[in-house]
Protein backbone atom coordinates (compact mmCIF):
# COMPACT_ATOMS: atom_id res chain seq x y z
CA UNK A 1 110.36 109.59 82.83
CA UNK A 2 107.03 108.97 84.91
CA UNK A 3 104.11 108.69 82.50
CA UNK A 4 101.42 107.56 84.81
CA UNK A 5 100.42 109.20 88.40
CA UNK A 6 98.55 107.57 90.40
CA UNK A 7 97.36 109.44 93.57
CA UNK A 8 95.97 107.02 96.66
CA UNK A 9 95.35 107.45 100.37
CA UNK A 10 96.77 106.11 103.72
CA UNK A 11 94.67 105.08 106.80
CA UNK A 12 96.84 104.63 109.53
CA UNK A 13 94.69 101.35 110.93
CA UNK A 14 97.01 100.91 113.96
CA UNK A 15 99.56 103.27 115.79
CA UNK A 16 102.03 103.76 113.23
CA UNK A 17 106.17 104.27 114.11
CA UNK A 18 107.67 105.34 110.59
CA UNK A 19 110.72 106.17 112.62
CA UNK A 20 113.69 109.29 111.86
CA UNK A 21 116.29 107.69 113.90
CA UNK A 22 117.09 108.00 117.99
CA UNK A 23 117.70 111.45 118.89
CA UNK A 24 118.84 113.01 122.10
CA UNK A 25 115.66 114.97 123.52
CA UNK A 26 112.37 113.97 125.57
CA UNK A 27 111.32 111.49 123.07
CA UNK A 28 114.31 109.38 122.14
CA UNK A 29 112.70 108.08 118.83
CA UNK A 30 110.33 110.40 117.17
CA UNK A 31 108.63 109.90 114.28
CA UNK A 32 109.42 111.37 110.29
CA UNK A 33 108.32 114.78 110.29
CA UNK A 34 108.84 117.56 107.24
CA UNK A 35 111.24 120.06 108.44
CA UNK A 36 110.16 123.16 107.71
CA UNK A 37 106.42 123.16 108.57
CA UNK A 38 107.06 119.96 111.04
CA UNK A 39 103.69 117.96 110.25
CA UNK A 40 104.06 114.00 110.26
CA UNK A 41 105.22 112.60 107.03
CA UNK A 42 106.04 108.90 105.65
CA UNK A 43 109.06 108.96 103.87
CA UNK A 44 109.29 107.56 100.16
CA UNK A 45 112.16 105.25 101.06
CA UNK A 46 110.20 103.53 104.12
CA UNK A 47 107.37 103.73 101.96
CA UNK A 48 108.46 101.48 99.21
CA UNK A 49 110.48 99.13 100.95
CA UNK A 50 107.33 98.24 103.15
CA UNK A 51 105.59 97.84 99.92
CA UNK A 52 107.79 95.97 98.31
CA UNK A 53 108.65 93.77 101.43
CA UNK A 54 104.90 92.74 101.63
CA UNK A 55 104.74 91.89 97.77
CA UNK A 56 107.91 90.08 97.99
CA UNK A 57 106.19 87.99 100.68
CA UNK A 58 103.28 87.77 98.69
CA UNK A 59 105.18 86.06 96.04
CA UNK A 60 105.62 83.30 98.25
CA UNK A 61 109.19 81.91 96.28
CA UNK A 62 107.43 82.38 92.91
CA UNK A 63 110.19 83.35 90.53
CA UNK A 64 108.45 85.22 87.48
CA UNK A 65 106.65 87.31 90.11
CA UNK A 66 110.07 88.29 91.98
CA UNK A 67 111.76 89.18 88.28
CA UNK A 68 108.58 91.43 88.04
CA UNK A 69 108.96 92.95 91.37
CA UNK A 70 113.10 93.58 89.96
CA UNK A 71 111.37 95.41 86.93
CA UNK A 72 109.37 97.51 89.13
CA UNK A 73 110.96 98.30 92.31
CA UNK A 74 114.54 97.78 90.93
CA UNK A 75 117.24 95.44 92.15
CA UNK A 76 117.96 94.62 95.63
CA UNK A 77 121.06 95.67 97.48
CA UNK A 78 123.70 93.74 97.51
CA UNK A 79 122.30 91.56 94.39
CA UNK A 80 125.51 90.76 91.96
CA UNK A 81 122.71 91.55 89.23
CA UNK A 82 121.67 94.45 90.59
CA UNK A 83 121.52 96.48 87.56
CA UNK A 84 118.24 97.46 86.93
CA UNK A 85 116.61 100.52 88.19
CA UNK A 86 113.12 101.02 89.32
CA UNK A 87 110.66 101.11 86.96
CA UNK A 88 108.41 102.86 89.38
CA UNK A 89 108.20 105.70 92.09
CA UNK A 90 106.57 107.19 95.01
CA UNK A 91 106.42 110.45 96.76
CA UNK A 92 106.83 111.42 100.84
CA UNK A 93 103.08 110.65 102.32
CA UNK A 94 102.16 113.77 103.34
CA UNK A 95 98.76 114.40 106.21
CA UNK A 96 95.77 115.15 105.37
CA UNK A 97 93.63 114.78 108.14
CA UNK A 98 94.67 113.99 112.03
CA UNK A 99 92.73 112.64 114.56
CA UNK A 100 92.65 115.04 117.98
CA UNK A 101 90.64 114.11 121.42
CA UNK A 102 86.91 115.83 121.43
CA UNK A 103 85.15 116.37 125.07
CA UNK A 104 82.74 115.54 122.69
CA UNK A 105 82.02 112.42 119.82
CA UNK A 106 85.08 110.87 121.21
CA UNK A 107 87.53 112.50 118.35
CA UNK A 108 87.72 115.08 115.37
CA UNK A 109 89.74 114.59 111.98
CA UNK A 110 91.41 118.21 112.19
CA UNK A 111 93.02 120.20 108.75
CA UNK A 112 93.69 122.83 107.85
CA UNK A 113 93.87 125.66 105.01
CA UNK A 114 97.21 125.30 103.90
CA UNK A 115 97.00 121.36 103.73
CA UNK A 116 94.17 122.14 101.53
CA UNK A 117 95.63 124.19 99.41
CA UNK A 118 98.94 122.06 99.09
CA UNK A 119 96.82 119.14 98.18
CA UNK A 120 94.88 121.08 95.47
CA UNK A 121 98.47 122.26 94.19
CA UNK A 122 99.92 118.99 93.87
CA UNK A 123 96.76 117.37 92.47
CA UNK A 124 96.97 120.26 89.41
CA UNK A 125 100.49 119.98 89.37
CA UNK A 126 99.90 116.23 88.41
CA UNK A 127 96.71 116.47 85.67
CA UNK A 128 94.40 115.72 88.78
CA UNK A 129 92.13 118.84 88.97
CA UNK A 130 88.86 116.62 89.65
CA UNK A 131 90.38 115.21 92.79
CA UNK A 132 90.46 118.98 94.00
CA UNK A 133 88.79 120.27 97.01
CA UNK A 134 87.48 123.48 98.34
CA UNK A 135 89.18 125.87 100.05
CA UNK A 136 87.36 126.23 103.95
CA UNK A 137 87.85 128.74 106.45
CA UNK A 138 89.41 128.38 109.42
CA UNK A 139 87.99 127.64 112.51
CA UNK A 140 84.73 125.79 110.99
CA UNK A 141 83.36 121.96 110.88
CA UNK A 142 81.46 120.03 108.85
CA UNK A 143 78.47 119.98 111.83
CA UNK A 144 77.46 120.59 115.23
CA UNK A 145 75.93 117.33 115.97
CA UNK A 146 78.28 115.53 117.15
CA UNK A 147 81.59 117.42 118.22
CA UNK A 148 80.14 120.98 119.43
CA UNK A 149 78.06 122.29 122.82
CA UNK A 150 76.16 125.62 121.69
CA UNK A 151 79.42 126.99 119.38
CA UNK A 152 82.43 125.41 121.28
CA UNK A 153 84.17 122.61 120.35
CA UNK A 154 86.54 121.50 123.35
CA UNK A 155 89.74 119.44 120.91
CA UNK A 156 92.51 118.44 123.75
CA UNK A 157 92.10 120.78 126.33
CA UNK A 158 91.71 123.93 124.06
CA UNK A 159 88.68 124.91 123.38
CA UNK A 160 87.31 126.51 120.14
CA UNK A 161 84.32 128.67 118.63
CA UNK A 162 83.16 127.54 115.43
CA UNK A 163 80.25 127.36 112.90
CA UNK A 164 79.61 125.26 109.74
CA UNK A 165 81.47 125.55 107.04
CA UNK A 166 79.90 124.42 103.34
CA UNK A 167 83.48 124.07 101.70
CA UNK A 168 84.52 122.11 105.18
CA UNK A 169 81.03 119.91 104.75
CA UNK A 170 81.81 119.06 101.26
CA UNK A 171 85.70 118.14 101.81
CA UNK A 172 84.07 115.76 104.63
CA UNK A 173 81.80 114.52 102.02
CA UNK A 174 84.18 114.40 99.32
CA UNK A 175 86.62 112.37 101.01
CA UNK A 176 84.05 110.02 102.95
CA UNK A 177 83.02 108.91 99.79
CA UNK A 178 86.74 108.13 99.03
CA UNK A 179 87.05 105.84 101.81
CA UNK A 180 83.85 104.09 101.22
CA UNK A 181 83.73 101.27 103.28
CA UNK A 182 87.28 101.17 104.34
CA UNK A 183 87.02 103.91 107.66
CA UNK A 184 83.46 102.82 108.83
CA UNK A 185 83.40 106.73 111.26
CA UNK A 186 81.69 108.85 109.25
CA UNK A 187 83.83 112.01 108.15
CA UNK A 188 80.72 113.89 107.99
CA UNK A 189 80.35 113.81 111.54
CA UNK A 190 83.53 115.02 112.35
CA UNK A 191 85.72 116.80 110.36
CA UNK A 192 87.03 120.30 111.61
CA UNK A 193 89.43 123.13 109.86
CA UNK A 194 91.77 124.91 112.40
CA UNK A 195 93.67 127.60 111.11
CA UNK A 196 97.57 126.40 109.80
CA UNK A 197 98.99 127.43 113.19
CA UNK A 198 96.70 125.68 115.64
CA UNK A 199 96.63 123.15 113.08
CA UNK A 200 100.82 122.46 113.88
CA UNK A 201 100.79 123.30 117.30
CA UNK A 202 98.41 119.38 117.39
CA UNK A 203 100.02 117.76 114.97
CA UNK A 204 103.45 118.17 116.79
CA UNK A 205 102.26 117.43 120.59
CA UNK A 206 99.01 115.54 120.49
CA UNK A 207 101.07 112.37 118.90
CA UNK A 208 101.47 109.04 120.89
CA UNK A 209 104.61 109.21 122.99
CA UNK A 210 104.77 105.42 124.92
CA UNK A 211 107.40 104.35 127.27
CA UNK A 212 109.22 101.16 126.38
CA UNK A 213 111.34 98.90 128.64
CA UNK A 214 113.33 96.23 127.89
CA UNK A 215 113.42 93.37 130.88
CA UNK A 216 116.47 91.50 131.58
CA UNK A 217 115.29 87.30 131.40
CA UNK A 218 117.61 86.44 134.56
CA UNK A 219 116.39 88.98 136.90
CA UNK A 220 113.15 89.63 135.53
CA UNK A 221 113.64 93.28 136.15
CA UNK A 222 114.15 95.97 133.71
CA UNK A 223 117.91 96.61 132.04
CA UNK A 224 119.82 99.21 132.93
CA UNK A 225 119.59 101.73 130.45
CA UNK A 226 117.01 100.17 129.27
CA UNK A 227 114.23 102.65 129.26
CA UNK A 228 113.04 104.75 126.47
CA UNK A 229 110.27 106.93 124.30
CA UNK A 230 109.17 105.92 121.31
CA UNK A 231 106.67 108.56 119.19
CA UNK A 232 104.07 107.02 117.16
CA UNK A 233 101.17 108.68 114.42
CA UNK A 234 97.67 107.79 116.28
CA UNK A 235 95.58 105.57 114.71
CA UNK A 236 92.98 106.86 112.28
CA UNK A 237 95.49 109.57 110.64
CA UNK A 238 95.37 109.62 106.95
CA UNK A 239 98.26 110.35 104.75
CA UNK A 240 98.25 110.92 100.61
CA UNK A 241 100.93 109.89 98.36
CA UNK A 242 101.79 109.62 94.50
CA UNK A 243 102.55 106.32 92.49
CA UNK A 244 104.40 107.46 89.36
CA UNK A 245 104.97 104.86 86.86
CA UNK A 246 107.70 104.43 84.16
CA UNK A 247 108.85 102.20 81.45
CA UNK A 248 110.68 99.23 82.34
CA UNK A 249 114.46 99.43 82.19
CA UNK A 250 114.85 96.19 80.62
CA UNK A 251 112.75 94.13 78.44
CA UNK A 252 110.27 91.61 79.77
CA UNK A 253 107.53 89.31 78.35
CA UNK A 254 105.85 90.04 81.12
CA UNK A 255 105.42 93.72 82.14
CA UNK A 256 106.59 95.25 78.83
CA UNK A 257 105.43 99.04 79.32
CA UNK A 258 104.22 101.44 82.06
CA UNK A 259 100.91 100.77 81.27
CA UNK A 260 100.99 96.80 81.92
CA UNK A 261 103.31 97.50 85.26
CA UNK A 262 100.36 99.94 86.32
CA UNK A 263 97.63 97.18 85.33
CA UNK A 264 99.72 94.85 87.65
CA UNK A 265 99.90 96.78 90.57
CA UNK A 266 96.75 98.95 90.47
CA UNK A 267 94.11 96.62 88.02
CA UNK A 268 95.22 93.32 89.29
CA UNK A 269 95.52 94.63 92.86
CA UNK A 270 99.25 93.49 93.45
CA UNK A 271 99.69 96.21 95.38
CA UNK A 272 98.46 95.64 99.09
CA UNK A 273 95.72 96.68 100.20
CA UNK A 274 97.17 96.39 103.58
CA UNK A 275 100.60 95.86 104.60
CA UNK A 276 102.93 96.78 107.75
CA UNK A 277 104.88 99.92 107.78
CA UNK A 278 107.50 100.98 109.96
CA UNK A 279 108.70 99.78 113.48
CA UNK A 280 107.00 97.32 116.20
CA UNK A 281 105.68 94.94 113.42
CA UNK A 282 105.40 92.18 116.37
CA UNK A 283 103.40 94.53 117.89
CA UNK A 284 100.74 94.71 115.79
CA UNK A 285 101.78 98.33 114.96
CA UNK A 286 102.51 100.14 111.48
CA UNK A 287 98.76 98.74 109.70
CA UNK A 288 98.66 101.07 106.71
CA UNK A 289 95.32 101.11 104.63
CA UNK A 290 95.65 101.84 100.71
CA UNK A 291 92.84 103.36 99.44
CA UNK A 292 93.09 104.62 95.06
CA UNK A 293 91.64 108.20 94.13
CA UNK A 294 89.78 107.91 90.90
CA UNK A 295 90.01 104.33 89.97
């Protein structure tokens, strides 16, 4: 059906609140998370309608582009035309790396070996065995320069013994050269592999949890009831995700095969470089970088 993957990461720019729904618990809106191994996830459905919000904008009215976006993202709800499907697809974001408080440099990208070797499965699974990485041991970083004192590394208020790694230096190296000059904090310096269980004990409490009132105009005080928690991914995570690309389901002058709908959005750059995802748009939040593997 899909002919053409397309692999690409996600720097999260800003705080980013790809929201699950309010919930009854401490934090009253948490974030999208995967259920069985609870690490923060973007959801293909939020995904593409942020995408395809921003190009929609981008198209500024323009007609033929809008019929392309139809061809390639499908037909909008509630359009009486609205039979075409989407000529295109794209998979949960999953993490890759997430930023955790140092004592030292400031803050560490953390992984760890299952995320490794998830990403190496789903890169072979799609035809992408040059975008795989090594497997690193636990409990290691890419160097002591920055992050460690003697052999501890203090992450939170947890503190760690650990040594470099040469698979963990490379997969710093490796993906560094990914990001180029989009993330100008060099990976190098900071990149450290916790084992899978410390690994999910950060990614599920070391998120942003802010407080968020809502003030009444009249009294200038805050509404009753009015008072909640709102979960967001910290700034700096990075997320990977899949563009698969199809035939068109209709015929077009235009974008007449998967291969000119993939020139579109990938060699004419159509699709954003940056664009808003999630909640709190007028708040400057949800700033999603999109950065191509092997292009």
């Amino acid at each position: 059906m899909y002919s053409i993957v397309q692999p690409f990461l996600l720097h999260a720019v800003t705080s980013v609140h790809a929201g699950s729904g309010s919930e009854i618990g401490l934090v009253d809106l948490p974030i999208q998370r995967e259920k069985h191994t609870g690490f923060p996830k973007i959801e293909s459905s939020s995904l593409k309608g942020a995408l395809r919000y921003h190009m929609k904008l981008s198209a500024n009215g323009n007609k033929d582009e809008e019929k392309k976006l139809e061809l390639i993202f499908g037909g909008e709800k509630g359009d009486d035309n609205n039979t075409v499907a989407s000529a295109t697809a794209l998979s949960d974001a999953r993490i890759l790396l997430f930023p955790v408080k140092s004592m030292r440099g400031v803050f560490a990208w953390v992984t760890c070996p299952q995320v490794i070797q998830r990403w190496n499965y789903e890169m072979s699974m799609h035809k992408k065995d040059a975008l795989a990485l090594p497997v690193p041991k636990e409990n290691t970083c890419s160097t002591t320069k920055r992050l460690v004192g003697k052999s501890e590394l203090v992450l939170e208020e947890y503190t760690f013994s650990v040594q470099v790694d040469e698979n963990t230096k490379a997969i710093a190296q490796r993906i560094e050269q990914w990001l180029g000059v989009h993330v100008c904090i060099p990976i190098v310096d900071r990149l450290v592999v916790l084992s899978d269980d410390d690994f999910a004990d950060f990614v599920q409490l070391s998120t942003e949890v802010n407080a968020r009132i809502k003030i009444n105009d009249e009294t200038g005080t805050v509404d009753e009831g009015a008072l909640w928690y709102e979960e967001n991914v910290p700034p700096e995570t990075i997320f990977y995700s899949f563009l698969y690309v199809g035939n068109p389901r209709k015929k077009d002058e235009h974008l007449k095969d998967d291969k000119q709908i993939y020139t579109y959005l990938v060699g004419e750059r159509k699709f954003p470089e940056v664009f808003q995802l999630g909640g709190n748009s007028t708040l400057g939040r949800g700033m999603m970088r999109t950065i191509w593997l092997g292009v």
